[in-house]
PDB file of N, CA and C in Angstrom:
ATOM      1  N   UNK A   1       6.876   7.542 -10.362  1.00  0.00           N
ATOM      2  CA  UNK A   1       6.327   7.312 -11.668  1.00  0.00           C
ATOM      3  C   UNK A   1       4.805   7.462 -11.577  1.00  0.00           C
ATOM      4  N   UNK A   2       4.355   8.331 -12.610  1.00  0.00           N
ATOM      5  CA  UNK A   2       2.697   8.137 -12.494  1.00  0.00           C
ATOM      6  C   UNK A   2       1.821   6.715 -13.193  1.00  0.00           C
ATOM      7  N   UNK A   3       0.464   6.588 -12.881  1.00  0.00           N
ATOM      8  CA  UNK A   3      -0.055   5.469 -13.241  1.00  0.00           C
ATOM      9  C   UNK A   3      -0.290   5.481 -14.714  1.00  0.00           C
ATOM     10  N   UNK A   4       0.130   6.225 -15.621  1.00  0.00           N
ATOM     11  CA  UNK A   4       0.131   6.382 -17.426  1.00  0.00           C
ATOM     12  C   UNK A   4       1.348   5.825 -17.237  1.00  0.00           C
ATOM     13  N   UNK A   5       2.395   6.217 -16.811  1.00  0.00           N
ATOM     14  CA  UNK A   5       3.909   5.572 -17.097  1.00  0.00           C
ATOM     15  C   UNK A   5       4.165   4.191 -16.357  1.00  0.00           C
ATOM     16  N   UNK A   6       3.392   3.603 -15.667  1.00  0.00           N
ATOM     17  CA  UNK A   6       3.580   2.120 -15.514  1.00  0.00           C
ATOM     18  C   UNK A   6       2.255   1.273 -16.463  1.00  0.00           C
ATOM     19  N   UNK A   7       1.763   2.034 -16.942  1.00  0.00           N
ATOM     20  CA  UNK A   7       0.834   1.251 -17.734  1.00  0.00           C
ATOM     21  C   UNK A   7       1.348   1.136 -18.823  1.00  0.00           C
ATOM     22  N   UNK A   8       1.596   2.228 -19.474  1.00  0.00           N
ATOM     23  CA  UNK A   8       2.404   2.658 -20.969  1.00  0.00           C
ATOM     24  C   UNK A   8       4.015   1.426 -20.982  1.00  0.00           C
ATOM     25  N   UNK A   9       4.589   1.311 -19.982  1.00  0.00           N
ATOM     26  CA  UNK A   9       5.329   0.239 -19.605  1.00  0.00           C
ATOM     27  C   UNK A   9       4.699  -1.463 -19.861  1.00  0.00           C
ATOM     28  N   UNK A  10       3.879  -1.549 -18.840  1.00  0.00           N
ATOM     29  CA  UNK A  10       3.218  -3.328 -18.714  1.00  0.00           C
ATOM     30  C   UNK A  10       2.398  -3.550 -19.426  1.00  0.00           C
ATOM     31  N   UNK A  11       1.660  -2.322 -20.201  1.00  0.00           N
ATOM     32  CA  UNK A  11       0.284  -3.049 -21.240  1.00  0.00           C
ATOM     33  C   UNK A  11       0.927  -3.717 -22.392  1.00  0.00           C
ATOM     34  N   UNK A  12       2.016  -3.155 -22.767  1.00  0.00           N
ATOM     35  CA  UNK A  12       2.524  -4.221 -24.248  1.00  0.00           C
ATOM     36  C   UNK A  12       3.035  -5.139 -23.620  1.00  0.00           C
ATOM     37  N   UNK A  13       3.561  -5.573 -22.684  1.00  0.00           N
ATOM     38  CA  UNK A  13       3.889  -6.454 -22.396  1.00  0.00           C
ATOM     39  C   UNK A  13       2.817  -7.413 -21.861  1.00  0.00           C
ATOM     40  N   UNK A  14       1.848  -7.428 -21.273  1.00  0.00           N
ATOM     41  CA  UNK A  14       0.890  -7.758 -20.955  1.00  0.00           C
ATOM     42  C   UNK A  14       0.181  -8.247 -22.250  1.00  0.00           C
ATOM     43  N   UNK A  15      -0.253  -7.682 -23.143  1.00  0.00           N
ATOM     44  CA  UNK A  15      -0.620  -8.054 -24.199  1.00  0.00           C
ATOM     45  C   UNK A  15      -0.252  -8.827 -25.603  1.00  0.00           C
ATOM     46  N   UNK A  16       1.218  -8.835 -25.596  1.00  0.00           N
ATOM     47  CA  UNK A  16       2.148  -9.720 -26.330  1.00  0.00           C
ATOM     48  C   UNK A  16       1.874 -10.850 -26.021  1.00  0.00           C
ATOM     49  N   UNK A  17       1.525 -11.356 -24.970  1.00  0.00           N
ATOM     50  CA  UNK A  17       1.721 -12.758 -24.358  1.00  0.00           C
ATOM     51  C   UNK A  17       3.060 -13.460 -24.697  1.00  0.00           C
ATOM     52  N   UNK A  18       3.909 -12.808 -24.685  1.00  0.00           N
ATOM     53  CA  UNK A  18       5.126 -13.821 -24.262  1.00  0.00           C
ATOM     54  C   UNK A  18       5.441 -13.923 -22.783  1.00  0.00           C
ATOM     55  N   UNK A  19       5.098 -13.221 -21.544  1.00  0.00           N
ATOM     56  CA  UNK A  19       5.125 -13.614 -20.866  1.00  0.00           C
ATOM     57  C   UNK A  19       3.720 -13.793 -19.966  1.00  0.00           C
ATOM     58  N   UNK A  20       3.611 -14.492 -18.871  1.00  0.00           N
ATOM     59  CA  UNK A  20       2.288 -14.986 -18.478  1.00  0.00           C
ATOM     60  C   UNK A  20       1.895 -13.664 -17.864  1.00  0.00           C
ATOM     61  N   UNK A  21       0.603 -13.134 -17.901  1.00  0.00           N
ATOM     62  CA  UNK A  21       0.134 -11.925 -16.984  1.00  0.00           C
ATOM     63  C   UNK A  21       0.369 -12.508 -15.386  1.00  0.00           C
ATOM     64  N   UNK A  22       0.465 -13.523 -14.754  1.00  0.00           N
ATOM     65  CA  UNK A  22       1.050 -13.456 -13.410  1.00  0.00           C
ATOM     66  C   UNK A  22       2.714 -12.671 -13.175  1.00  0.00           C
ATOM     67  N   UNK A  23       3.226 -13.262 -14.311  1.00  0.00           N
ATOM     68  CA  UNK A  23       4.955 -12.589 -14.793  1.00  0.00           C
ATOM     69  C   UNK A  23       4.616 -11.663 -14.508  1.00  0.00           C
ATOM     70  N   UNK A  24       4.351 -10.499 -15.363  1.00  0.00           N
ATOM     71  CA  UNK A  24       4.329  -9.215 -15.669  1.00  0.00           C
ATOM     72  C   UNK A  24       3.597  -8.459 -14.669  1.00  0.00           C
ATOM     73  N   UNK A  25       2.585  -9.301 -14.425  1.00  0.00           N
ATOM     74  CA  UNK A  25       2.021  -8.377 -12.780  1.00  0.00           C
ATOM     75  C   UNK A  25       2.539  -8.143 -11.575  1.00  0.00           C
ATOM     76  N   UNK A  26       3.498  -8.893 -11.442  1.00  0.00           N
ATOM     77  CA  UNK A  26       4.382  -9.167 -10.564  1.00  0.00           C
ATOM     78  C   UNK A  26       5.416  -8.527 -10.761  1.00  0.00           C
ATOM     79  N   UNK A  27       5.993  -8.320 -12.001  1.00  0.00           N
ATOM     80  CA  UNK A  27       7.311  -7.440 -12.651  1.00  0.00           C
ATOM     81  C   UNK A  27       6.621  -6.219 -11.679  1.00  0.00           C
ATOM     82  N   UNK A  28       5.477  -5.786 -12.460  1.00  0.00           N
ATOM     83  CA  UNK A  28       4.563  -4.514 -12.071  1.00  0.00           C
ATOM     84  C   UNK A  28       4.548  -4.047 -10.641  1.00  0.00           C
ATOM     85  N   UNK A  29       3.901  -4.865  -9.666  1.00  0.00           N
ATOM     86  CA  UNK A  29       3.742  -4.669  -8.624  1.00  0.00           C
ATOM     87  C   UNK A  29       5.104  -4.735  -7.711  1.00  0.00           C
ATOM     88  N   UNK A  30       6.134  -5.370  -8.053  1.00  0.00           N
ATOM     89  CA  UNK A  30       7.918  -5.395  -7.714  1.00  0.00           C
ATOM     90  C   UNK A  30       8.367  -3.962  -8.003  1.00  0.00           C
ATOM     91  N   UNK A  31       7.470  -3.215  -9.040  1.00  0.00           N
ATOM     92  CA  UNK A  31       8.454  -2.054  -9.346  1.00  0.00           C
ATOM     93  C   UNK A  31       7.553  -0.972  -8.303  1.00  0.00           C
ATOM     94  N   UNK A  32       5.988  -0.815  -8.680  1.00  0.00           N
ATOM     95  CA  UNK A  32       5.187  -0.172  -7.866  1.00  0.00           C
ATOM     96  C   UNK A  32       5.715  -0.012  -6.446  1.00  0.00           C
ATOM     97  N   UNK A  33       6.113  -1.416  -5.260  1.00  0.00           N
ATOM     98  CA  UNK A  33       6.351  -1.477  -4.018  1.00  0.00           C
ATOM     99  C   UNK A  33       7.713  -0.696  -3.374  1.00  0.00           C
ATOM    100  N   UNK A  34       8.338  -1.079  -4.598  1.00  0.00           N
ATOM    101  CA  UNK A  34       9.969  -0.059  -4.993  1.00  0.00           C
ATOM    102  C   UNK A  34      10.308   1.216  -4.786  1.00  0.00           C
ATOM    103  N   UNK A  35       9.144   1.727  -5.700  1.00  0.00           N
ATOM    104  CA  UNK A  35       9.290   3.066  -5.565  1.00  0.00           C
ATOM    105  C   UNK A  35       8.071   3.888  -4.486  1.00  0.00           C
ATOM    106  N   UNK A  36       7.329   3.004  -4.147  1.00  0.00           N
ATOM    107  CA  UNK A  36       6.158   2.963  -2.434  1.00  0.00           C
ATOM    108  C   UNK A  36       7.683   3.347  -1.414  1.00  0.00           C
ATOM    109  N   UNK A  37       8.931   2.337  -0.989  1.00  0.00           N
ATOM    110  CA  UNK A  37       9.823   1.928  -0.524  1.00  0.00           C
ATOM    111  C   UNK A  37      10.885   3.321  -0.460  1.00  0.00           C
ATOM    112  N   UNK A  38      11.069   4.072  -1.908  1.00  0.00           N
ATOM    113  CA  UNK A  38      11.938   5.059  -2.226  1.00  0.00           C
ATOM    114  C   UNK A  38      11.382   6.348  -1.829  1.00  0.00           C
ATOM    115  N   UNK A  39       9.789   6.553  -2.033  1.00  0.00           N
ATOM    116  CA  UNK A  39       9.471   7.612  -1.649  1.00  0.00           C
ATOM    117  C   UNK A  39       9.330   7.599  -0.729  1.00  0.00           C
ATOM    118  N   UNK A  40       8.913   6.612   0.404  1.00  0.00           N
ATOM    119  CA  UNK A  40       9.314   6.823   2.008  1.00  0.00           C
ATOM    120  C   UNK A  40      10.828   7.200   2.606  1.00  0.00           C
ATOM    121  N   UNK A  41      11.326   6.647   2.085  1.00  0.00           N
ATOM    122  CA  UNK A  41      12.740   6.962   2.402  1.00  0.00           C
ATOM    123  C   UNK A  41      13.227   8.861   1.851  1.00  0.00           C
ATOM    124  N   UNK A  42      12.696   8.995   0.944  1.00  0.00           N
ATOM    125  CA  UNK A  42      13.094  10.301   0.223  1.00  0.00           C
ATOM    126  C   UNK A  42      11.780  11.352   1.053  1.00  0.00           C
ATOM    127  N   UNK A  43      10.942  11.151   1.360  1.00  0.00           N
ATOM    128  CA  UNK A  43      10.259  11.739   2.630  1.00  0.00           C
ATOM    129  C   UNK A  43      10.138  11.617   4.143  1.00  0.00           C
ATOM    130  N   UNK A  44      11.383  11.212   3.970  1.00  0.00           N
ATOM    131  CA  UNK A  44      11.905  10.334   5.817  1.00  0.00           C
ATOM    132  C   UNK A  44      10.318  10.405   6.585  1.00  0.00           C
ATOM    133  N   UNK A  45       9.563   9.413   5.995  1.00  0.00           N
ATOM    134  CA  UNK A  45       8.693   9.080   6.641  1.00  0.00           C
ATOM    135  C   UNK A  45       8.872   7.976   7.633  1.00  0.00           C
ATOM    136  N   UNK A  46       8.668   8.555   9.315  1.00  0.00           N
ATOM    137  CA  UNK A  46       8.681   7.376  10.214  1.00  0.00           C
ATOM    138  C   UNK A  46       7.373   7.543  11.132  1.00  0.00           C
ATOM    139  N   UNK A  47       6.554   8.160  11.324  1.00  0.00           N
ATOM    140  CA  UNK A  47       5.028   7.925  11.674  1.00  0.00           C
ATOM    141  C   UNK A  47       4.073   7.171  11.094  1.00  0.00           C
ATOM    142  N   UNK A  48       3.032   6.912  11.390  1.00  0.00           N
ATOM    143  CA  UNK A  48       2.052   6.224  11.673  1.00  0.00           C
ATOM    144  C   UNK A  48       0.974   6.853  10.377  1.00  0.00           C
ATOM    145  N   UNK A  49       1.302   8.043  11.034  1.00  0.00           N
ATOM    146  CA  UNK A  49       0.368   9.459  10.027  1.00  0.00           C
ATOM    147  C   UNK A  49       0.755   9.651   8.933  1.00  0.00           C
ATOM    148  N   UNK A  50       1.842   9.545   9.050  1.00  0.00           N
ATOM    149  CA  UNK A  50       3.171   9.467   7.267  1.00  0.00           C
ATOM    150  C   UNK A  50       2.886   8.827   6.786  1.00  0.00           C
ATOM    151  N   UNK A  51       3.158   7.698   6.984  1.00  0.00           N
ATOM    152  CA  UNK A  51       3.068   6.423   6.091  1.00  0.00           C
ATOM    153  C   UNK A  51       1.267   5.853   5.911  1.00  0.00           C
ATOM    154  N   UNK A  52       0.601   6.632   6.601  1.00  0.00           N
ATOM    155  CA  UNK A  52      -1.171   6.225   6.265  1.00  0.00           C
ATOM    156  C   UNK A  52      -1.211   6.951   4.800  1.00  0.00           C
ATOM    157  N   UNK A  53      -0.502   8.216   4.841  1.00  0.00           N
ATOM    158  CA  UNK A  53      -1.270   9.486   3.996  1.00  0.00           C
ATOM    159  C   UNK A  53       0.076   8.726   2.848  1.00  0.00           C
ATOM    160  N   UNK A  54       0.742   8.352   2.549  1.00  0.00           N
ATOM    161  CA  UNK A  54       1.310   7.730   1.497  1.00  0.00           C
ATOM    162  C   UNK A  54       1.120   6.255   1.203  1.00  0.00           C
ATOM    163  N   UNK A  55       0.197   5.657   2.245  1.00  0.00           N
ATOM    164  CA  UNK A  55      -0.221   4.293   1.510  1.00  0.00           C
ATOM    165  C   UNK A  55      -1.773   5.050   0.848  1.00  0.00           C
ATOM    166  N   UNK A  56      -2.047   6.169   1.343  1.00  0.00           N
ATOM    167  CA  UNK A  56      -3.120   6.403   0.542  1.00  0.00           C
ATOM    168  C   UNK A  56      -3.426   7.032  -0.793  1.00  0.00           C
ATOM    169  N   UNK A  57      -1.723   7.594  -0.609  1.00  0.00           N
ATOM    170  CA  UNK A  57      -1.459   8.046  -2.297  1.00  0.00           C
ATOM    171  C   UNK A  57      -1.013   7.216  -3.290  1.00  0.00           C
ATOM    172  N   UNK A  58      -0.506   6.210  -2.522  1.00  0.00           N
ATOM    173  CA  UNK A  58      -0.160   5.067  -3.227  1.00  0.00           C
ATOM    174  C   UNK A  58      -1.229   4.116  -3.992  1.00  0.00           C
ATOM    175  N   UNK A  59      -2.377   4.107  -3.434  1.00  0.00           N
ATOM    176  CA  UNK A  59      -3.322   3.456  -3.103  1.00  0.00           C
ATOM    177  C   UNK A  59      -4.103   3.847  -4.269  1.00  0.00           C
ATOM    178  N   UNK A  60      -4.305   5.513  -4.407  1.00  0.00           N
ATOM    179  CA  UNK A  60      -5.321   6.448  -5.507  1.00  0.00           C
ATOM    180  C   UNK A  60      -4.502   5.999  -6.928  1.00  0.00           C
ATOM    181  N   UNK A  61      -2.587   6.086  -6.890  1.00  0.00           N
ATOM    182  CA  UNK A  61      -2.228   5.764  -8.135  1.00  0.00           C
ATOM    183  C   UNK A  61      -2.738   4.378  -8.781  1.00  0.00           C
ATOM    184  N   UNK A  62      -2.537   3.606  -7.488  1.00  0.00           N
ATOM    185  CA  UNK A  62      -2.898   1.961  -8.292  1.00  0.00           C
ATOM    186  C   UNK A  62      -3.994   1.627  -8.634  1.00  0.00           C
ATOM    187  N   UNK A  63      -4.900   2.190  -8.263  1.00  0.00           N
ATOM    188  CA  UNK A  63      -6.420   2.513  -8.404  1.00  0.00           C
ATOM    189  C   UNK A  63      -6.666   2.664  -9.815  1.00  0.00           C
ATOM    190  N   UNK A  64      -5.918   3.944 -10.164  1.00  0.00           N
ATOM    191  CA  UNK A  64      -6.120   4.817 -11.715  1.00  0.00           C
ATOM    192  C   UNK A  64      -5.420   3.724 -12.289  1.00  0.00           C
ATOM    193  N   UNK A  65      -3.916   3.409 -12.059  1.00  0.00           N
ATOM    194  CA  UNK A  65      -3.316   2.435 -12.709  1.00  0.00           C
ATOM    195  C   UNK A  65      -4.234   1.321 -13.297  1.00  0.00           C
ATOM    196  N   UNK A  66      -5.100   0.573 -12.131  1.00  0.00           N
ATOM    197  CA  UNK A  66      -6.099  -0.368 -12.585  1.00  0.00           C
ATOM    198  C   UNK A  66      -7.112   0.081 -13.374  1.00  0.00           C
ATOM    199  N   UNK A  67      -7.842   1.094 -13.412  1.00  0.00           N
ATOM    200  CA  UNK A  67      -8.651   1.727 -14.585  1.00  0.00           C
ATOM    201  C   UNK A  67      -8.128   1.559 -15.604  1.00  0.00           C
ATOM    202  N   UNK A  68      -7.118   1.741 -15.859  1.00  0.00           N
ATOM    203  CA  UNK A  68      -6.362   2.208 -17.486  1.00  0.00           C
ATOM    204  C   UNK A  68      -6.652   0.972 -17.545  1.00  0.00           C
ATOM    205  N   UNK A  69      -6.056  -0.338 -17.218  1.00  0.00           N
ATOM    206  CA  UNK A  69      -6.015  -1.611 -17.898  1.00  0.00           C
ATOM    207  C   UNK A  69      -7.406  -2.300 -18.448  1.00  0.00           C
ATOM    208  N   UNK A  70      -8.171  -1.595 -17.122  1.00  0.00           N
ATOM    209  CA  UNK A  70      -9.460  -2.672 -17.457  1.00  0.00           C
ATOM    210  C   UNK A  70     -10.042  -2.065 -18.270  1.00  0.00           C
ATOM    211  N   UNK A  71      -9.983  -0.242 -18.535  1.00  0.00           N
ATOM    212  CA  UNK A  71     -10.524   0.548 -19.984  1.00  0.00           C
ATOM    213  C   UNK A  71     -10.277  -0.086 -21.646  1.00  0.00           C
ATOM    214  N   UNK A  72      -8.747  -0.733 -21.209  1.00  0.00           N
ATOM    215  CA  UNK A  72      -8.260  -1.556 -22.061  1.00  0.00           C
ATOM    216  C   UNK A  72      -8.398  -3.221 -22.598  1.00  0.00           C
ATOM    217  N   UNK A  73      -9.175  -3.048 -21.327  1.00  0.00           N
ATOM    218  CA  UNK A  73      -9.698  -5.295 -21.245  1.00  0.00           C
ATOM    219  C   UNK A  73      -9.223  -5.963 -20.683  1.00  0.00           C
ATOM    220  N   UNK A  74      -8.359  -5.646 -19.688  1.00  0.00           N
ATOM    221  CA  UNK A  74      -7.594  -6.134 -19.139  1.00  0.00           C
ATOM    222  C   UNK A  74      -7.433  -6.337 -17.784  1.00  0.00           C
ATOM    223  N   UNK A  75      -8.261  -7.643 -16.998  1.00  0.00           N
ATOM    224  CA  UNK A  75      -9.188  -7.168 -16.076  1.00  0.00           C
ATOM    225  C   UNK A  75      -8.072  -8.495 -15.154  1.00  0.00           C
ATOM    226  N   UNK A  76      -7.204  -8.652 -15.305  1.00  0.00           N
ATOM    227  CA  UNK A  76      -6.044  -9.241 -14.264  1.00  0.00           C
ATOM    228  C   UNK A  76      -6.097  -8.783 -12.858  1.00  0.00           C
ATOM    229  N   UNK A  77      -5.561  -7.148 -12.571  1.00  0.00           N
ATOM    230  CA  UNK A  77      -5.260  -6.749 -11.501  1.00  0.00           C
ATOM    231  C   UNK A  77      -6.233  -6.261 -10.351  1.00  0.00           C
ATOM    232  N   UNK A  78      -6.261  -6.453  -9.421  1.00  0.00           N
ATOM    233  CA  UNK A  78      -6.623  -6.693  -8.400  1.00  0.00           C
ATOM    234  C   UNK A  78      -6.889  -4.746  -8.187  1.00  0.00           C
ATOM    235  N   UNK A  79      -8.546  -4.299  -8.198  1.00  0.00           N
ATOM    236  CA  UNK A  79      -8.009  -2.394  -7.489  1.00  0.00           C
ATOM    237  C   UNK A  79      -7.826  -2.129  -6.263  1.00  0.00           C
ATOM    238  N   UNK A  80      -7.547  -3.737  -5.057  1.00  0.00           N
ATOM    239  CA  UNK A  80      -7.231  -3.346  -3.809  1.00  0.00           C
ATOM    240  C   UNK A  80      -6.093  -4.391  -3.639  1.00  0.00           C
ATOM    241  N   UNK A  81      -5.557  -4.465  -4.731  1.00  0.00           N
ATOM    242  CA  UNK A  81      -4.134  -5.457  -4.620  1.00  0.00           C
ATOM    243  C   UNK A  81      -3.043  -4.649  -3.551  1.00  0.00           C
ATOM    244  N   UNK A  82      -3.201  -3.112  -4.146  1.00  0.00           N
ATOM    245  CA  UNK A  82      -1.733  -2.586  -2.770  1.00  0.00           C
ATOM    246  C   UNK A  82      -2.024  -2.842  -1.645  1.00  0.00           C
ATOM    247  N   UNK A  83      -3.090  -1.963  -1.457  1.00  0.00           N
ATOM    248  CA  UNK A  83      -3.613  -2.082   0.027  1.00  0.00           C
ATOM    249  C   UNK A  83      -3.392  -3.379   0.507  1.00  0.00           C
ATOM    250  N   UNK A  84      -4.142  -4.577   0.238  1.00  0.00           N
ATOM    251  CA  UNK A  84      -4.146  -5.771   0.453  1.00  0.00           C
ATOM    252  C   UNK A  84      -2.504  -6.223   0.942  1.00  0.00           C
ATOM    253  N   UNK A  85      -1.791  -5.990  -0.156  1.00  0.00           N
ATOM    254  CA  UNK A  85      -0.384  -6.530  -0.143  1.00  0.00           C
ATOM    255  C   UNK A  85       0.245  -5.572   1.290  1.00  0.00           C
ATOM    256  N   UNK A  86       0.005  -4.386   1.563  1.00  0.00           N
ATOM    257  CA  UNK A  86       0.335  -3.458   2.425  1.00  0.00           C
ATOM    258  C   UNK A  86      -0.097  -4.040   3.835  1.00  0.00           C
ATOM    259  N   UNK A  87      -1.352  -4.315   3.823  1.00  0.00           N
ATOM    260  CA  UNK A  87      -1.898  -5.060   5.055  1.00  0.00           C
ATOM    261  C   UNK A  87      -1.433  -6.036   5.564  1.00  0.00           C
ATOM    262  N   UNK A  88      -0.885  -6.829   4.103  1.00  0.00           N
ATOM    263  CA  UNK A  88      -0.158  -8.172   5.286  1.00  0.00           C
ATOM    264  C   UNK A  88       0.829  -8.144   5.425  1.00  0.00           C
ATOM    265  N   UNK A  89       1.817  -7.574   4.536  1.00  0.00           N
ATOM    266  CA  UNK A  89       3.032  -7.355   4.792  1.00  0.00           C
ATOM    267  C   UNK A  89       3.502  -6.601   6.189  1.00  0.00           C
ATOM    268  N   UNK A  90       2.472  -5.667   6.151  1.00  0.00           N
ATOM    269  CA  UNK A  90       2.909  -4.645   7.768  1.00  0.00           C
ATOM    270  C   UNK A  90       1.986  -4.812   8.688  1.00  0.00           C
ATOM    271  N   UNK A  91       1.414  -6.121   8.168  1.00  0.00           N
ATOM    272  CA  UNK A  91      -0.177  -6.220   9.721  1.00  0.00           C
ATOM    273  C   UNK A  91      -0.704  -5.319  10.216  1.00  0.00           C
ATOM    274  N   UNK A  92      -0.796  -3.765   9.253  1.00  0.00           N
ATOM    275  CA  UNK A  92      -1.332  -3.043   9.831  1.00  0.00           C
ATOM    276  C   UNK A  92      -2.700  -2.254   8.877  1.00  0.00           C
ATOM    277  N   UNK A  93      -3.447  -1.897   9.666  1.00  0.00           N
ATOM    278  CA  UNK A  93      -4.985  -1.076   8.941  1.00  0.00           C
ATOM    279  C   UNK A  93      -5.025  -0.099   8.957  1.00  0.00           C
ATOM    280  N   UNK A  94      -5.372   0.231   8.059  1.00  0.00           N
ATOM    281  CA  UNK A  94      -5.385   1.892   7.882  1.00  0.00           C
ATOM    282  C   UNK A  94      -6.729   2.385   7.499  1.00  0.00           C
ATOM    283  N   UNK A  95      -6.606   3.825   7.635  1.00  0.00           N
ATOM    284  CA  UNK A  95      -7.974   4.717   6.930  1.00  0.00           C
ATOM    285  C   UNK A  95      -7.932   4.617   5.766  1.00  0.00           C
ATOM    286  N   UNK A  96      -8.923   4.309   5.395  1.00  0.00           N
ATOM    287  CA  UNK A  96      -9.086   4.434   3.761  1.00  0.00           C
ATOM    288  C   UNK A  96      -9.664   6.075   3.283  1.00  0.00           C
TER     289      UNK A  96
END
Protein backbone atom coordinates (compact mmCIF):
# COMPACT_ATOMS: atom_id res chain seq x y z
CA UNK A 1 0.00 0.00 0.00
CA UNK A 2 1.39 3.49 -0.67
CA UNK A 3 1.61 6.32 2.01
CA UNK A 4 -1.74 8.33 0.23
CA UNK A 5 -3.61 4.97 0.77
CA UNK A 6 -2.89 4.55 4.50
CA UNK A 7 -3.48 8.09 5.11
CA UNK A 8 -6.66 8.40 2.94
CA UNK A 9 -7.59 5.29 5.34
CA UNK A 10 -6.54 6.75 9.17
CA UNK A 11 -7.04 10.56 8.63
CA UNK A 12 -10.94 10.28 8.96
CA UNK A 13 -10.62 8.24 11.40
CA UNK A 14 -8.15 10.08 13.22
CA UNK A 15 -10.11 13.08 12.97
CA UNK A 16 -13.68 11.91 13.92
CA UNK A 17 -12.50 11.35 17.32
CA UNK A 18 -14.42 8.45 18.09
CA UNK A 19 -11.57 6.65 18.59
CA UNK A 20 -8.43 7.86 20.66
CA UNK A 21 -5.40 8.79 18.17
CA UNK A 22 -3.26 6.20 20.33
CA UNK A 23 -6.25 3.57 18.87
CA UNK A 24 -5.90 4.43 15.45
CA UNK A 25 -2.13 4.85 15.42
CA UNK A 26 -1.70 1.70 16.45
CA UNK A 27 -4.57 0.25 14.09
CA UNK A 28 -2.02 2.16 11.59
CA UNK A 29 1.22 1.06 12.53
CA UNK A 30 -0.36 -2.94 13.07
CA UNK A 31 -1.25 -2.67 9.43
CA UNK A 32 2.08 -0.74 8.18
CA UNK A 33 4.37 -3.70 10.15
CA UNK A 34 1.99 -6.32 8.26
CA UNK A 35 2.56 -5.56 5.15
CA UNK A 36 6.75 -4.54 6.16
CA UNK A 37 6.20 -8.62 7.26
CA UNK A 38 4.38 -9.64 3.68
CA UNK A 39 6.70 -7.95 1.52
CA UNK A 40 9.63 -9.70 3.06
CA UNK A 41 8.20 -12.83 2.71
CA UNK A 42 6.95 -12.11 -1.02
CA UNK A 43 10.73 -11.02 -1.69
CA UNK A 44 12.20 -14.04 0.21
CA UNK A 45 14.27 -11.70 1.87
CA UNK A 46 16.85 -13.50 4.27
CA UNK A 47 20.08 -11.18 4.34
CA UNK A 48 21.25 -8.59 6.25
CA UNK A 49 21.48 -6.41 2.90
CA UNK A 50 17.74 -7.35 2.08
CA UNK A 51 16.16 -6.52 4.82
CA UNK A 52 18.46 -3.00 5.40
CA UNK A 53 17.36 -1.85 1.76
CA UNK A 54 13.57 -2.67 2.74
CA UNK A 55 13.62 -1.24 6.22
CA UNK A 56 14.79 1.65 4.21
CA UNK A 57 11.94 1.67 1.88
CA UNK A 58 9.85 1.17 4.48
CA UNK A 59 11.24 3.85 6.34
CA UNK A 60 10.95 6.70 3.09
CA UNK A 61 7.02 5.48 2.96
CA UNK A 62 6.41 6.27 6.69
CA UNK A 63 8.27 9.31 6.42
CA UNK A 64 5.88 10.70 3.47
CA UNK A 65 3.08 8.93 5.35
CA UNK A 66 4.01 11.34 8.34
CA UNK A 67 4.15 14.48 6.10
CA UNK A 68 0.67 14.04 4.84
CA UNK A 69 -0.69 14.11 8.44
CA UNK A 70 1.23 16.84 9.86
CA UNK A 71 0.41 18.95 6.29
CA UNK A 72 -2.95 18.20 7.72
CA UNK A 73 -2.35 19.14 11.65
CA UNK A 74 -1.89 16.27 12.73
CA UNK A 75 1.24 16.06 14.50
CA UNK A 76 0.65 12.51 16.64
CA UNK A 77 3.07 10.30 14.71
CA UNK A 78 6.35 9.83 15.41
CA UNK A 79 8.77 10.36 11.53
CA UNK A 80 11.19 7.81 13.15
CA UNK A 81 8.45 5.68 14.78
CA UNK A 82 9.36 2.56 12.17
CA UNK A 83 12.75 2.67 12.41
CA UNK A 84 12.57 3.04 16.14
CA UNK A 85 9.96 0.18 16.44
CA UNK A 86 12.38 -1.90 13.92
CA UNK A 87 15.36 -1.32 16.21
CA UNK A 88 13.96 -2.80 19.15
CA UNK A 89 12.07 -5.28 17.98
CA UNK A 90 15.19 -6.84 15.96
CA UNK A 91 18.06 -5.19 18.16
CA UNK A 92 19.45 -4.39 15.19
CA UNK A 93 21.05 -0.89 13.39
CA UNK A 94 21.03 -0.11 10.31
CA UNK A 95 22.22 2.49 7.58
CA UNK A 96 20.12 5.11 7.29
Amino acid sequence: MKAVEYYNKYYPRMVAEIQSPVVVISALFDEFFYDFHEMRKKRRIGTYAGINSLIKEFDQKWKCMVRLFEKSGCFYINPDGFTNAISLLYNINFIK
